[in-house]
PDB file of N, CA and C in Angstrom:
ATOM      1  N   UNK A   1       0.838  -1.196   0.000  1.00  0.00           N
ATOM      2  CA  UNK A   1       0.000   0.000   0.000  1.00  0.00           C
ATOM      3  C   UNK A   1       0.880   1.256   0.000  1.00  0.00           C
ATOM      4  N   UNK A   2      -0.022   2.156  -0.980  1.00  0.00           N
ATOM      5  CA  UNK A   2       1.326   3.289  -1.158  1.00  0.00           C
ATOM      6  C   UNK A   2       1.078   4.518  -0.196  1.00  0.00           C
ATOM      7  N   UNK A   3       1.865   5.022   0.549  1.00  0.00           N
ATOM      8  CA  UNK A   3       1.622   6.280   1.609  1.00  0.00           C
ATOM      9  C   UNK A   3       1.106   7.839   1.023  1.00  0.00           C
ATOM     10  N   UNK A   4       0.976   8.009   1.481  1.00  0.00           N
ATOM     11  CA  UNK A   4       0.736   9.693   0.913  1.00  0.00           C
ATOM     12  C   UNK A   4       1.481  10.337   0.712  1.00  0.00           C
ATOM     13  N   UNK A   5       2.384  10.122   1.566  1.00  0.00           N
ATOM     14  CA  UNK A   5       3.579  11.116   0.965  1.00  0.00           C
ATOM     15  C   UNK A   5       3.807  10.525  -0.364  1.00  0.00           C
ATOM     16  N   UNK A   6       4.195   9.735  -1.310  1.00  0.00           N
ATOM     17  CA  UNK A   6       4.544   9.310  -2.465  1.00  0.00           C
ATOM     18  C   UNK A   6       3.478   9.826  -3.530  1.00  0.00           C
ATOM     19  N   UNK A   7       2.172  10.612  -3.239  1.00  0.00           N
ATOM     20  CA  UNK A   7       1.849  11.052  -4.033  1.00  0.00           C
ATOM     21  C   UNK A   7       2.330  12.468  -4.510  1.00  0.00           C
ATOM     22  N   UNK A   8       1.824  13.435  -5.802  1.00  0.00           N
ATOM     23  CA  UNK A   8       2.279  14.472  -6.161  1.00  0.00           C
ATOM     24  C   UNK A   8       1.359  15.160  -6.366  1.00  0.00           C
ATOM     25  N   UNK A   9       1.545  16.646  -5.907  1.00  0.00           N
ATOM     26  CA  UNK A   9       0.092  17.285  -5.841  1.00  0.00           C
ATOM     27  C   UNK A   9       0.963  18.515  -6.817  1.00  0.00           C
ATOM     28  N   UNK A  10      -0.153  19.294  -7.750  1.00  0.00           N
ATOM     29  CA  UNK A  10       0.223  20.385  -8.951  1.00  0.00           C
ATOM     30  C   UNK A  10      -0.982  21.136  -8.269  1.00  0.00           C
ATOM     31  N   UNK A  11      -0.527  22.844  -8.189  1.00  0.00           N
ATOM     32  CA  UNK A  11      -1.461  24.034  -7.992  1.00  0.00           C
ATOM     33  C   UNK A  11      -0.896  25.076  -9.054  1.00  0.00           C
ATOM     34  N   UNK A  12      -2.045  25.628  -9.464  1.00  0.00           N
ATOM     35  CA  UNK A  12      -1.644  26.670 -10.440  1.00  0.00           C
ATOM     36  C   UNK A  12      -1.152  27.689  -9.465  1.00  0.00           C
ATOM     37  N   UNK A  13      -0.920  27.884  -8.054  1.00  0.00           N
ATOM     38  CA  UNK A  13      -0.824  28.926  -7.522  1.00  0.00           C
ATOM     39  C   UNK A  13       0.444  28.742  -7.322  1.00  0.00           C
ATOM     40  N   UNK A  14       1.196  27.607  -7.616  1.00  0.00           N
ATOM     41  CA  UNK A  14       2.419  27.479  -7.688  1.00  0.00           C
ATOM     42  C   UNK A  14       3.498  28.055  -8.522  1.00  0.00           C
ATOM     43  N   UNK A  15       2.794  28.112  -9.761  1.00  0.00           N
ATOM     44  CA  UNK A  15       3.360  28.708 -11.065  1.00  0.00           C
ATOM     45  C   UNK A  15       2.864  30.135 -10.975  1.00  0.00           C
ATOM     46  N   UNK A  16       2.804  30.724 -10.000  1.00  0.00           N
ATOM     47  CA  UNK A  16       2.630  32.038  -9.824  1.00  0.00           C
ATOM     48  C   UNK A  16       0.689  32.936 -10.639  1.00  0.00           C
ATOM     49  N   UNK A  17      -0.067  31.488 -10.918  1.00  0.00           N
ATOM     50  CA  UNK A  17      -1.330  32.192 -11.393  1.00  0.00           C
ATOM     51  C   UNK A  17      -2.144  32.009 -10.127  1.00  0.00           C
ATOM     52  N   UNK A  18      -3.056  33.070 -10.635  1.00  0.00           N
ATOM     53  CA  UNK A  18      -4.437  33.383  -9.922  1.00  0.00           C
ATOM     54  C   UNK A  18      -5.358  32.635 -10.151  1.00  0.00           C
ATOM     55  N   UNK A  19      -5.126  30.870  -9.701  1.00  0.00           N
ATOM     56  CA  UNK A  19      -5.945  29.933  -9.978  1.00  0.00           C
ATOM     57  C   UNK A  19      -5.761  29.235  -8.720  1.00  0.00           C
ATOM     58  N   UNK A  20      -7.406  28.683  -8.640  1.00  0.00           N
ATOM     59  CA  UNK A  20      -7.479  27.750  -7.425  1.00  0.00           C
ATOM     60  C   UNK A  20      -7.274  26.181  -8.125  1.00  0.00           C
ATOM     61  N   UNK A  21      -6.932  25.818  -9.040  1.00  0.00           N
ATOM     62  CA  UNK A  21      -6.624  24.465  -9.853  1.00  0.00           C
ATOM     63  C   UNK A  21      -6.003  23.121  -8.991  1.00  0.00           C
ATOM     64  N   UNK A  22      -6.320  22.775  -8.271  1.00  0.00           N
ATOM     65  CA  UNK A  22      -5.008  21.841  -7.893  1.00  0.00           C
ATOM     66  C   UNK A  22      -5.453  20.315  -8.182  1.00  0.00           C
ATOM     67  N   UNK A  23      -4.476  19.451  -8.568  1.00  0.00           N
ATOM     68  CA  UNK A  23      -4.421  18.191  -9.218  1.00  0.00           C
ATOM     69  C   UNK A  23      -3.302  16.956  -8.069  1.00  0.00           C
ATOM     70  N   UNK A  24      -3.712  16.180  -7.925  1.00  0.00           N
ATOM     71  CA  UNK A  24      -2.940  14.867  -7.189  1.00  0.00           C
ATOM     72  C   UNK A  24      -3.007  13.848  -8.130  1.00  0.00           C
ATOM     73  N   UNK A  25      -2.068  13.088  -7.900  1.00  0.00           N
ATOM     74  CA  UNK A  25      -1.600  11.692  -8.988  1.00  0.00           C
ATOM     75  C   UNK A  25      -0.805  10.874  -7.894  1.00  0.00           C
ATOM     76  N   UNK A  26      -1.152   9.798  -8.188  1.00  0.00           N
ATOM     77  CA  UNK A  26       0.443   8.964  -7.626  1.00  0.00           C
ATOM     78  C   UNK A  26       1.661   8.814  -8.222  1.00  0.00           C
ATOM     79  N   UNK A  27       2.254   9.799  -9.168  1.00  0.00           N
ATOM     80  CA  UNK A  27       3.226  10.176  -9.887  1.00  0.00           C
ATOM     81  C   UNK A  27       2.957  10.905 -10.862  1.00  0.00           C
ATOM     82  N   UNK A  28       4.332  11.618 -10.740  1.00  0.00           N
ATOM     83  CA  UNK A  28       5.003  12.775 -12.055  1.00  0.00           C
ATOM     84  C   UNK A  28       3.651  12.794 -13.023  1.00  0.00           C
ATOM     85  N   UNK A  29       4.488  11.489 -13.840  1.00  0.00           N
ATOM     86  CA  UNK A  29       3.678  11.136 -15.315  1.00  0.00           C
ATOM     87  C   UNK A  29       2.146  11.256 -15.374  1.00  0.00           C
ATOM     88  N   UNK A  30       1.659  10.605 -14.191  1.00  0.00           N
ATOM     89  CA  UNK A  30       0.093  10.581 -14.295  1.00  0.00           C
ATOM     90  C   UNK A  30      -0.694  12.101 -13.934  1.00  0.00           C
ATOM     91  N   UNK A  31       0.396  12.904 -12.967  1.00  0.00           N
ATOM     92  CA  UNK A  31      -0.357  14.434 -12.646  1.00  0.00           C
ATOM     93  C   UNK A  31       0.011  14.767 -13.792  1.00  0.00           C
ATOM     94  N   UNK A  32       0.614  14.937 -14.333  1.00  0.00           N
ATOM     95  CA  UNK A  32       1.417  15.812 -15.920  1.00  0.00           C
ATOM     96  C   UNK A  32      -0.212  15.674 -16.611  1.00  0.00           C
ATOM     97  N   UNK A  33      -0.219  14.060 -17.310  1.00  0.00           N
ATOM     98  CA  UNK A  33      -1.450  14.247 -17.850  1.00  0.00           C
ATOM     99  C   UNK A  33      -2.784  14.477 -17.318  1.00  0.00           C
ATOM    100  N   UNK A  34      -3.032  14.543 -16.134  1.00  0.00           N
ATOM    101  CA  UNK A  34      -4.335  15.310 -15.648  1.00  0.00           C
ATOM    102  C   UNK A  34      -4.515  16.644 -15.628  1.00  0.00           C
ATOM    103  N   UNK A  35      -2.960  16.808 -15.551  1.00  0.00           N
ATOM    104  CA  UNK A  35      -3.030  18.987 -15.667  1.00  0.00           C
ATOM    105  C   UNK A  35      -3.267  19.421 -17.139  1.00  0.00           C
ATOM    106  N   UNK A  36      -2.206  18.470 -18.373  1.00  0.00           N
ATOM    107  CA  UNK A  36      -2.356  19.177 -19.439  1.00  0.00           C
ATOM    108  C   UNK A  36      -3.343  19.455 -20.021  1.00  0.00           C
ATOM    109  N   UNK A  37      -4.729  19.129 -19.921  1.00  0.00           N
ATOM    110  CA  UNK A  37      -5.840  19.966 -20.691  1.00  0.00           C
ATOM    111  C   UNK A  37      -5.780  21.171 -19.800  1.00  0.00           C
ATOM    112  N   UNK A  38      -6.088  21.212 -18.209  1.00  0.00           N
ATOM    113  CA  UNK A  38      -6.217  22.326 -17.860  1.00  0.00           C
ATOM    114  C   UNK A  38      -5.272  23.433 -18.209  1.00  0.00           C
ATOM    115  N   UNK A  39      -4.162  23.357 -17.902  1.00  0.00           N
ATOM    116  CA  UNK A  39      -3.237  24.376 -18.094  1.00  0.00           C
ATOM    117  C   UNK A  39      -3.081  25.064 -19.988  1.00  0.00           C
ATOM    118  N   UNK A  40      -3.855  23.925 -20.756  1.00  0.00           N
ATOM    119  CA  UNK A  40      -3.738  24.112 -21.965  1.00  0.00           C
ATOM    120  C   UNK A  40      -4.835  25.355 -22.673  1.00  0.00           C
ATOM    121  N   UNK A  41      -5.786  25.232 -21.683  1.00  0.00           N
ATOM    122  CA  UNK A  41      -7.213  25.380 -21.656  1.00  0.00           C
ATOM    123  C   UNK A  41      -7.725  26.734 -20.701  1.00  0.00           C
ATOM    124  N   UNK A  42      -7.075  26.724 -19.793  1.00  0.00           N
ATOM    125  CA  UNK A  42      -7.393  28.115 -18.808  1.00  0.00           C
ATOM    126  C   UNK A  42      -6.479  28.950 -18.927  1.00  0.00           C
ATOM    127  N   UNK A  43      -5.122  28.352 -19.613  1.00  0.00           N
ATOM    128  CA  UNK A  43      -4.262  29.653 -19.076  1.00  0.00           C
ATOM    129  C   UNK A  43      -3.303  29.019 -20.713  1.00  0.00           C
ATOM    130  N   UNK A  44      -3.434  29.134 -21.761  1.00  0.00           N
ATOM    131  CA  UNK A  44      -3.238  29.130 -22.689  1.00  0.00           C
ATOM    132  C   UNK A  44      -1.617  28.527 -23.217  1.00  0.00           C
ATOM    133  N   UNK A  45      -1.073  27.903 -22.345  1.00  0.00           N
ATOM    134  CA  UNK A  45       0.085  27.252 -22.172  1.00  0.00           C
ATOM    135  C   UNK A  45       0.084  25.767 -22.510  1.00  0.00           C
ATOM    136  N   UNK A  46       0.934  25.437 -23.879  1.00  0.00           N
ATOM    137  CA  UNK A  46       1.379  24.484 -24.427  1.00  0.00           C
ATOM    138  C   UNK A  46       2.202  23.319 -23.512  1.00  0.00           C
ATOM    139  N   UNK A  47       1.466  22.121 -23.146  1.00  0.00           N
ATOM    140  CA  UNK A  47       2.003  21.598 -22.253  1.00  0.00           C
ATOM    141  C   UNK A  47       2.840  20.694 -23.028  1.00  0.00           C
ATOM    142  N   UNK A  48       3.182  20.340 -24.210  1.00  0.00           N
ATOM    143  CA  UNK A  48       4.185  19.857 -25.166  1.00  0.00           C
ATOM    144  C   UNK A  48       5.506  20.098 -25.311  1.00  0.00           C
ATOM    145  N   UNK A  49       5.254  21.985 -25.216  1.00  0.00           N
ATOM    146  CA  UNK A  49       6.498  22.126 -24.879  1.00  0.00           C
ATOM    147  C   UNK A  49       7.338  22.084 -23.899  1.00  0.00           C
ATOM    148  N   UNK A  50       8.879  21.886 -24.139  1.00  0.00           N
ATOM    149  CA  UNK A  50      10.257  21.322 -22.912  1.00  0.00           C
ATOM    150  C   UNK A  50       9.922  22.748 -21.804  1.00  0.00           C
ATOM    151  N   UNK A  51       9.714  23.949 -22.139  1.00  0.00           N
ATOM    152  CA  UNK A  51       9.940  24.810 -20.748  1.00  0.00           C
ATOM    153  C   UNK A  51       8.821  24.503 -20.226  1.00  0.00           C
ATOM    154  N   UNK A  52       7.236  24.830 -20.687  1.00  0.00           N
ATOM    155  CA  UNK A  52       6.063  24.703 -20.036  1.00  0.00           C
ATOM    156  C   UNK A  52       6.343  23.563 -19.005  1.00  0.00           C
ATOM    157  N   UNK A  53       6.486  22.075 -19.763  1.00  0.00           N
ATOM    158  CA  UNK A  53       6.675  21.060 -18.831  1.00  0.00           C
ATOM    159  C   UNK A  53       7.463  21.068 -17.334  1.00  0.00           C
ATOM    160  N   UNK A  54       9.027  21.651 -17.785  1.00  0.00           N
ATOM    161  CA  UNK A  54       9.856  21.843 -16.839  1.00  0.00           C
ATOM    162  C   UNK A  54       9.161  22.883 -15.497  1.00  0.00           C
ATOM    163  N   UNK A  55       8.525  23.772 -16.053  1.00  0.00           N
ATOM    164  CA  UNK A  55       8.407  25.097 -15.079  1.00  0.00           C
ATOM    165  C   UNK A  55       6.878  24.002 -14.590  1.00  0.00           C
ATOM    166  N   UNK A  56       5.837  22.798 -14.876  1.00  0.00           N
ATOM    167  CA  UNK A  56       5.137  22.579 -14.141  1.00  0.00           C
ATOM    168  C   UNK A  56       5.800  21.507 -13.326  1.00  0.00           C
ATOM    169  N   UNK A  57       6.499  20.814 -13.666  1.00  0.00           N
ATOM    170  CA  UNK A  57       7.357  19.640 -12.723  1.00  0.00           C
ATOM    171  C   UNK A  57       8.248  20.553 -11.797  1.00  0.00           C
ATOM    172  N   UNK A  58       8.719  21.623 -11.750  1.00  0.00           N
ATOM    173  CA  UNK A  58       9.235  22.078 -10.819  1.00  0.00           C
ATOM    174  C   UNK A  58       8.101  22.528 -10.026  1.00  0.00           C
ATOM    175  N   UNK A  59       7.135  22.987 -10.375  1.00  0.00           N
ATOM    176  CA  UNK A  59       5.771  22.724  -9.092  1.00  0.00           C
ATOM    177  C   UNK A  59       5.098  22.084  -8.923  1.00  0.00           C
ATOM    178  N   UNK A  60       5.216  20.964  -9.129  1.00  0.00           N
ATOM    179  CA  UNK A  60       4.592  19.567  -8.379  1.00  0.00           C
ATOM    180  C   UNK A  60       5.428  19.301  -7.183  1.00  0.00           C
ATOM    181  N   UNK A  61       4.792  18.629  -6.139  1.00  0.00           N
ATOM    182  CA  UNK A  61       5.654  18.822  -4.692  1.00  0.00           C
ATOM    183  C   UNK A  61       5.250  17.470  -4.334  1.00  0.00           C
TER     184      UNK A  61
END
């Protein structure tokens, strides 16, 4: 059984927007794809591209 801490939680308030958005996964890979429509979609950011990605994996915690 996996603990909580091992999960990863994404907030748009992380990336410095004025969004209440927040997303949990039990990893990287699986929050990545639960955020990319949103972030694609509310705040007009290409989650394909290498910086977008980088600057949301550096706020996942």
């Amino acid at each position: 059984m996996k603990s909580m801490q091992e999960q990863k939680t994404f907030r748009c308030k992380d990336l410095g927007l004025e969004c209440e958005f927040e997303e949990k996964a039990e990893n990287e890979n699986e929050l990545m794809k639960r955020i990319e429509g949103h972030v694609q979609t509310a705040h007009q950011m290409n989650p394909q591209e290498p910086e977008t990605q980088e600057k949301i994996r550096k706020a996942m915690k």
